[in-house]
N, C-alpha and C. Protein backbone atom coordinates (compact mmCIF):
# COMPACT_ATOMS: atom_id res chain seq x y z
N UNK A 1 -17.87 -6.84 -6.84
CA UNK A 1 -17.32 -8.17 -6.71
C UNK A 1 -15.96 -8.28 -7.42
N UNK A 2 -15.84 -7.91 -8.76
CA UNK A 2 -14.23 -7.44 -9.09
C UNK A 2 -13.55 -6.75 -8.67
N UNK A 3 -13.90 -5.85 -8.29
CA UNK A 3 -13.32 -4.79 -7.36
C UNK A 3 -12.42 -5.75 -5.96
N UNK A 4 -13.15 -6.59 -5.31
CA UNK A 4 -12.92 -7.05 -4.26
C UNK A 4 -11.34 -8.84 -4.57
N UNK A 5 -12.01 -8.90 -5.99
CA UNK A 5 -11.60 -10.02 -6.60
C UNK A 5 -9.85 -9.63 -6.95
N UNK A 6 -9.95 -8.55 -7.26
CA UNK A 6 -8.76 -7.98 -7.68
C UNK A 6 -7.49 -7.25 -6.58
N UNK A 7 -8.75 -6.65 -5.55
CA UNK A 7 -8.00 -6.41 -4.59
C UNK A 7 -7.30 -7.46 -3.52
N UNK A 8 -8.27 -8.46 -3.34
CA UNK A 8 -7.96 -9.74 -2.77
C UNK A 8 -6.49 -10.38 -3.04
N UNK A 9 -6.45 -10.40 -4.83
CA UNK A 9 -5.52 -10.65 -5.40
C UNK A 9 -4.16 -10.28 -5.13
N UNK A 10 -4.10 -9.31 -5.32
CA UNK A 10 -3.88 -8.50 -4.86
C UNK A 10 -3.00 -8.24 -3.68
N UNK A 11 -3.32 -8.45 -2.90
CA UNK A 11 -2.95 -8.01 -1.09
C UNK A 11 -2.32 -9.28 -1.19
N UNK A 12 -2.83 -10.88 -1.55
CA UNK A 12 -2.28 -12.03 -1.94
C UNK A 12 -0.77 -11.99 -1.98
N UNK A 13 -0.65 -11.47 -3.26
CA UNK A 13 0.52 -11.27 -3.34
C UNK A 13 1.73 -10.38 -2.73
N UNK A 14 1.15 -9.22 -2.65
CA UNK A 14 1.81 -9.04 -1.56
C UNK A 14 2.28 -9.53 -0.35
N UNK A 15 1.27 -10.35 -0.21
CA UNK A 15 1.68 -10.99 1.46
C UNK A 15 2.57 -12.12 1.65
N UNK A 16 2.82 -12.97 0.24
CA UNK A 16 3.04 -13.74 -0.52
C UNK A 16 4.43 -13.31 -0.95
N UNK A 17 4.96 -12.36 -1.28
CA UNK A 17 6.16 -11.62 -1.35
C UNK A 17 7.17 -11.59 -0.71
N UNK A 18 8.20 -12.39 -1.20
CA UNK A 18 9.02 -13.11 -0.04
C UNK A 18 9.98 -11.74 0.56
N UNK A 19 10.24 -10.70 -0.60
CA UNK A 19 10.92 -9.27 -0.57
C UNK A 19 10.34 -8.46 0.08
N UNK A 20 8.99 -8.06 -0.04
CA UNK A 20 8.52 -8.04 1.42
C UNK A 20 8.26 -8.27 2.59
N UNK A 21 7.68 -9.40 3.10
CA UNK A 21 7.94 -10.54 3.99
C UNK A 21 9.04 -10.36 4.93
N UNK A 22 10.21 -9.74 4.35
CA UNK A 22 11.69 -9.93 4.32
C UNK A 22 11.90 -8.22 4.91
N UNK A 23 10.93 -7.90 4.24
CA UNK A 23 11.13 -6.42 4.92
C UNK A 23 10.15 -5.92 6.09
N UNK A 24 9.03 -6.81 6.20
CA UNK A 24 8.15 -6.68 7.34
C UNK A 24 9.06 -7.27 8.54
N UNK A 25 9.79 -8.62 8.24
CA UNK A 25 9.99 -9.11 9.55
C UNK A 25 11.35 -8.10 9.74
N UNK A 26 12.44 -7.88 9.56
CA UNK A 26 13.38 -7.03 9.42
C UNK A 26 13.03 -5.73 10.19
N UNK A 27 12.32 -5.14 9.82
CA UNK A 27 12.02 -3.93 10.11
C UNK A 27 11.30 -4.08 11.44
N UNK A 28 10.54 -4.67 11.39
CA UNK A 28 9.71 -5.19 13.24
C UNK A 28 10.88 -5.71 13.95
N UNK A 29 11.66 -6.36 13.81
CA UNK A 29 12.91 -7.31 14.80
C UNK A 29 14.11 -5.21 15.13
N UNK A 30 14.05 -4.92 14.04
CA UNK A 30 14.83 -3.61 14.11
C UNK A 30 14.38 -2.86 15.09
N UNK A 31 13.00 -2.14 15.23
CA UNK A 31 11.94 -1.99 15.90
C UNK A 31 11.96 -2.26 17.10
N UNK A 32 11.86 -3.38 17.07
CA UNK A 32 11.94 -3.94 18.90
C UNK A 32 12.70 -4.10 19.36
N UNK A 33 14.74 -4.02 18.58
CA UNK A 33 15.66 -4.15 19.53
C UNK A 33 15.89 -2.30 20.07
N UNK A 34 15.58 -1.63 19.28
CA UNK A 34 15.63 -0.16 19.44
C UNK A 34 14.58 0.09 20.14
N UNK A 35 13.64 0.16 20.41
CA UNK A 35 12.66 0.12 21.46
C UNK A 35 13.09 -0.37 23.11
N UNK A 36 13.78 -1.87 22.86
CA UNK A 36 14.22 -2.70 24.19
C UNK A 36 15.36 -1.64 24.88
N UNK A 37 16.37 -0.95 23.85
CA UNK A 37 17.95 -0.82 24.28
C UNK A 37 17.36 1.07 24.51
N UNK A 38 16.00 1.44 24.34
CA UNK A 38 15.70 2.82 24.97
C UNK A 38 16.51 3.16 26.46
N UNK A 39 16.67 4.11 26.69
CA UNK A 39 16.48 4.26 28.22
C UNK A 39 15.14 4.67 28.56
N UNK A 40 15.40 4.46 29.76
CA UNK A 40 14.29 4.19 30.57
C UNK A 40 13.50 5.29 30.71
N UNK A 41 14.32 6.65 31.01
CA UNK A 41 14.36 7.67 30.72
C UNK A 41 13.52 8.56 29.60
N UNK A 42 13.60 7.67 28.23
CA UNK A 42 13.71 8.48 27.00
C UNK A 42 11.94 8.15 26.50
N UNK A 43 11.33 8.53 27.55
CA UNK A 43 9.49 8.44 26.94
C UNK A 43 9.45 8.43 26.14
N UNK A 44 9.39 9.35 25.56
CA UNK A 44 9.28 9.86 23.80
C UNK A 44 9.34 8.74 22.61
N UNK A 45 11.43 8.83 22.74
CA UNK A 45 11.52 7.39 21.92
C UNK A 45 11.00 6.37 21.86
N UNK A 46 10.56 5.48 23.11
CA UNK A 46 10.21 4.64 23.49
C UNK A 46 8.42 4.45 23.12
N UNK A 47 8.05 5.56 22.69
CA UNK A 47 6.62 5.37 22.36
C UNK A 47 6.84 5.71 21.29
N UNK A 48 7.66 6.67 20.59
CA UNK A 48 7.46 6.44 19.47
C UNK A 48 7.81 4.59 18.42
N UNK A 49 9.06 4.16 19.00
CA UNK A 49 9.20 3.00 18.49
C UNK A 49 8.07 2.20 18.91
N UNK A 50 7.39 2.20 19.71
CA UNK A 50 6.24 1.22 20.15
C UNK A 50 5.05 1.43 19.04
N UNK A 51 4.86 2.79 18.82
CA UNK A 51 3.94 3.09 17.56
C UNK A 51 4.14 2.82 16.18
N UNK A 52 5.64 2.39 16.06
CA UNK A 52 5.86 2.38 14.52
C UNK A 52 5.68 0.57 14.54
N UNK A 53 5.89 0.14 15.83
CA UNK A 53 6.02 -1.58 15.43
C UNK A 53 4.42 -1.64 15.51
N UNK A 54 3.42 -1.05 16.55
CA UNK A 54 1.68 -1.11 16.11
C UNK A 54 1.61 -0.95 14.55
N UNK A 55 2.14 -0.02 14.01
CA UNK A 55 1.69 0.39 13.05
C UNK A 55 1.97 -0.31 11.73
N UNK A 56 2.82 -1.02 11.90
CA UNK A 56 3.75 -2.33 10.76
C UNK A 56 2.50 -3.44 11.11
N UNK A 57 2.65 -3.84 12.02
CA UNK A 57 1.24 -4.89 12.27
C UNK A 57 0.18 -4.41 11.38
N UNK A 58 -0.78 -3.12 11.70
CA UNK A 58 -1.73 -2.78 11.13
C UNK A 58 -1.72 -2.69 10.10
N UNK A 59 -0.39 -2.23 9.45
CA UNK A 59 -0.10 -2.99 7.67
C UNK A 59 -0.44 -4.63 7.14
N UNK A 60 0.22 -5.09 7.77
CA UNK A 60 0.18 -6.36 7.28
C UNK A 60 -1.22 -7.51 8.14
N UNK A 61 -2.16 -6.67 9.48
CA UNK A 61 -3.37 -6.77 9.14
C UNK A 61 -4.38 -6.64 8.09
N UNK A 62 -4.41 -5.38 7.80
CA UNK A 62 -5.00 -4.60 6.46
C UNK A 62 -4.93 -5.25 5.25
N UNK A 63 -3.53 -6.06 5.04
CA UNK A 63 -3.66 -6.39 3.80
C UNK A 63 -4.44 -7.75 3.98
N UNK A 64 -4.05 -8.53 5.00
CA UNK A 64 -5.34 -9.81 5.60
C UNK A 64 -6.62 -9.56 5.69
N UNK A 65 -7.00 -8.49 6.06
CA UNK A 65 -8.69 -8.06 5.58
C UNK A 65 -9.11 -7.87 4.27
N UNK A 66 -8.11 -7.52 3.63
CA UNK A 66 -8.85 -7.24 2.22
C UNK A 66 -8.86 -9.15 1.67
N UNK A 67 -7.85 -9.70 1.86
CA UNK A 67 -7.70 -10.86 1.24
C UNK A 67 -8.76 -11.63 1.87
N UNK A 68 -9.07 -11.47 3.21
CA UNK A 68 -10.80 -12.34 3.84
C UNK A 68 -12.17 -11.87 2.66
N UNK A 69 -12.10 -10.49 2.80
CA UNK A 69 -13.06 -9.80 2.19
C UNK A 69 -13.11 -10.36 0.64
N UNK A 70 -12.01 -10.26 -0.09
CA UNK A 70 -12.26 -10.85 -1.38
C UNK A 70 -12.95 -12.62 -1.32
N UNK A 71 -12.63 -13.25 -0.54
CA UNK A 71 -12.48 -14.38 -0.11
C UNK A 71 -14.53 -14.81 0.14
N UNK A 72 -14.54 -13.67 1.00
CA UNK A 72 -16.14 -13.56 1.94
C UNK A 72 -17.47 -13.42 0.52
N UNK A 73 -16.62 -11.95 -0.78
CA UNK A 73 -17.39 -11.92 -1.23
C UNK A 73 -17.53 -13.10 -2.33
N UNK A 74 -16.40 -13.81 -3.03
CA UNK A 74 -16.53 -14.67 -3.53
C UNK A 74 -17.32 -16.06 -3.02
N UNK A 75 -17.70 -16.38 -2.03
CA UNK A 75 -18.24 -17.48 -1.31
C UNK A 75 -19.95 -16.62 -1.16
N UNK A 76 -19.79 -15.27 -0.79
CA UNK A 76 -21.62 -14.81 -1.27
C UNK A 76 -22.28 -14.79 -2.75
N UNK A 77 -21.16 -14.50 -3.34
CA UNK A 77 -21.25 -14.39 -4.84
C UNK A 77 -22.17 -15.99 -5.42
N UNK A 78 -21.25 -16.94 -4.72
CA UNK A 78 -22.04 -18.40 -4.90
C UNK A 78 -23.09 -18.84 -4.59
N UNK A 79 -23.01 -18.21 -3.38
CA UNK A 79 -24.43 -18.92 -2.37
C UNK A 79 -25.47 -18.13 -2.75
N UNK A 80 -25.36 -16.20 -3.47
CA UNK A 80 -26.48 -15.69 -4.02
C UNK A 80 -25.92 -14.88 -5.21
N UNK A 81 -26.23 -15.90 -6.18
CA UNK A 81 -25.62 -14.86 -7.58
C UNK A 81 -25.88 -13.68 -7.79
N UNK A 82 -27.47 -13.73 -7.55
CA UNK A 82 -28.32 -12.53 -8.08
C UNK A 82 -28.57 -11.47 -6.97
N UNK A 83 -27.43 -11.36 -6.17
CA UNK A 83 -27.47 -10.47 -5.33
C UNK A 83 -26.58 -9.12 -5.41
């Protein structure tokens, strides 16, 4: 339950981080104009930039699961102490 309390915290802030924040959206808008201005041609590139903007998402998913999870166990923690 600390474990979860801390990590929660945690990811919070991070997400919460305007310097990050700042570097998630930045880096995704970067992402997708280099992706758009591919040729048509250039498979490769074009999936690779498609994988790095999935993969920025799945960051800043990840850190939203842990912050539910801290969230989930603190609200079981209440409803069953002695669990």
């Amino acid at each position: 339950m600390e474990d979860d309390l801390a990590r929660q915290q945690h990811a919070e802030r991070l997400l919460e981080d305007s310097l990050l924040t700042e570097a998630f959206e930045s880096l995704e808008k970067e992402l997708i104009m280099l992706w758009q201005t591919t040729a048509s041609t250039d498979v490769d590139q074009r999936e690779s930039f498609w994988l790095a903007i999935r993969l920025l998402e799945r960051v800043r998913v990840h850190l939203i699961s842990i912050v539910d999870t801290g969230k989930m166990a603190q609200i079981l923690d209440k409803q069953h102490p002695y669990i």
